[in-house]
Protein backbone atom coordinates (compact mmCIF):
# COMPACT_ATOMS: atom_id res chain seq x y z
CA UNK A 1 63.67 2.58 147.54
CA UNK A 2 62.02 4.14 150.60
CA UNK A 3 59.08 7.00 150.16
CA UNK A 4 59.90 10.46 152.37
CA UNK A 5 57.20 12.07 153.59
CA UNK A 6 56.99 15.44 154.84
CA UNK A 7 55.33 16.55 157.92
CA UNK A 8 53.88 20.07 157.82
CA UNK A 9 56.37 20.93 160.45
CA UNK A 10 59.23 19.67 158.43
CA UNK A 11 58.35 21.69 155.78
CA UNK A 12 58.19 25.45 158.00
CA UNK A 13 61.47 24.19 158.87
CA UNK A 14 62.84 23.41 155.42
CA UNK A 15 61.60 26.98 153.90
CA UNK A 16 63.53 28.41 156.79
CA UNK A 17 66.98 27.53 155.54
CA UNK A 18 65.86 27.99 151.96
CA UNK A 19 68.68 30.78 151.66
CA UNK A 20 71.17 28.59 152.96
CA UNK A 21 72.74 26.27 150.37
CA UNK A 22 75.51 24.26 152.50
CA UNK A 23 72.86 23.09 154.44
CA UNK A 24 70.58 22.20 151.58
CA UNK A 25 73.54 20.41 150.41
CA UNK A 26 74.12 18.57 153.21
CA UNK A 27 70.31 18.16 153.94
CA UNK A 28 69.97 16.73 150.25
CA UNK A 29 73.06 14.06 150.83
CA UNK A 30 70.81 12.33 153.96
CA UNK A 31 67.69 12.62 152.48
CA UNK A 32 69.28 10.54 149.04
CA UNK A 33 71.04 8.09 151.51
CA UNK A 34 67.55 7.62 153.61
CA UNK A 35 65.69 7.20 150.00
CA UNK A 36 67.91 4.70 148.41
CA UNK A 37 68.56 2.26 151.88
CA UNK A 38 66.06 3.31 154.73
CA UNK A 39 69.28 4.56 156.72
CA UNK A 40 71.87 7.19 157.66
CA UNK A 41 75.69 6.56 157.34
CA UNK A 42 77.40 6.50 160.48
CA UNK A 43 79.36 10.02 159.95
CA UNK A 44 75.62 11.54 160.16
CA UNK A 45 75.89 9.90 163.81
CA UNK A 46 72.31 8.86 163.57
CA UNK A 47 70.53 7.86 167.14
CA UNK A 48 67.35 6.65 168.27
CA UNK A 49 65.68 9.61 170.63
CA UNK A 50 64.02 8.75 173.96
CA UNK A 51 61.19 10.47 176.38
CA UNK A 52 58.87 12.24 174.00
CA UNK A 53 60.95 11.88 171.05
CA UNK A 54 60.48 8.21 171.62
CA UNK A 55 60.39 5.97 168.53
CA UNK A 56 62.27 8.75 166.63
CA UNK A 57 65.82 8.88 165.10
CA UNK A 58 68.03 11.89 165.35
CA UNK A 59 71.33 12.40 163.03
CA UNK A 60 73.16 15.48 162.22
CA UNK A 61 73.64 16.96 158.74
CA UNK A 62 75.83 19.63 160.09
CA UNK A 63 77.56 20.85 163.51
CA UNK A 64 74.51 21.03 165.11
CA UNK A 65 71.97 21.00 162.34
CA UNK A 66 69.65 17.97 162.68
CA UNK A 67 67.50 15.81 161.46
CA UNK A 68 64.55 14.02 162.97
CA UNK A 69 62.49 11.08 161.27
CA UNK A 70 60.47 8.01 162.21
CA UNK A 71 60.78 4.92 160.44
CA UNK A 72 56.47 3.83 159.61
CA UNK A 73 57.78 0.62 157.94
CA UNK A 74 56.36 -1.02 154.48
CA UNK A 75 59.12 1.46 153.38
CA UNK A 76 58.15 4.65 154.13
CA UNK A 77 59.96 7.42 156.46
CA UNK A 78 58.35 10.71 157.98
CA UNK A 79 60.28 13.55 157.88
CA UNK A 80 59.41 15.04 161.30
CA UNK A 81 61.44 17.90 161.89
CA UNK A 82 65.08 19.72 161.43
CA UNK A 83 66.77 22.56 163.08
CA UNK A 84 69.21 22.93 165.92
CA UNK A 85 69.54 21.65 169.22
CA UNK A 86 68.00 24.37 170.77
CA UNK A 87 64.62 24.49 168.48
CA UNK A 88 64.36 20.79 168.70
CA UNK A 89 64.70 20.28 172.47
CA UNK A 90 64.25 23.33 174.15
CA UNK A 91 61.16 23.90 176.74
């Protein structure tokens, strides 16, 4: 069993979809599959990032909902941040 923590970030961006229960849905299946085995099943297409994302994975919930988390080892995983491609990535 892995231990999620929550950046401060992560949380803004959690009590922004709040009102949106397919994506809490979908945002709850991940977080239970990252919990039980440290990972993200393949149809989440999960990705390491590069450049300053480095060191990061990426997956996607939904469309183009993500998810962003870094792996701290001795079984523990930040939650970093979630949102679209545009929030994430933009300049």
């Amino acid at each position: 069993m892995w231990k999620l923590k929550f950046t401060s970030q992560f949380k803004k961006d959690y009590k922004r979809i709040q009102n949106q229960p397919e994506k809490l849905k979908a945002l709850d299946a991940v977080l239970s599959a990252l919990a039980a085995t440290g990972t993200v099943p393949q149809e989440y297409l999960p990705h390491p990032l590069s450049g300053n994302w480095a060191n990061h994975m990426e997956c996607h919930i939904k469309g183009d909902f993500l998810l962003i988390w870094y792996d701290k080892g001795a079984g523990i995983i930040k939650l970093v941040r979630m949102g679209s491609h545009s929030e994430l990535f933009s300049k």
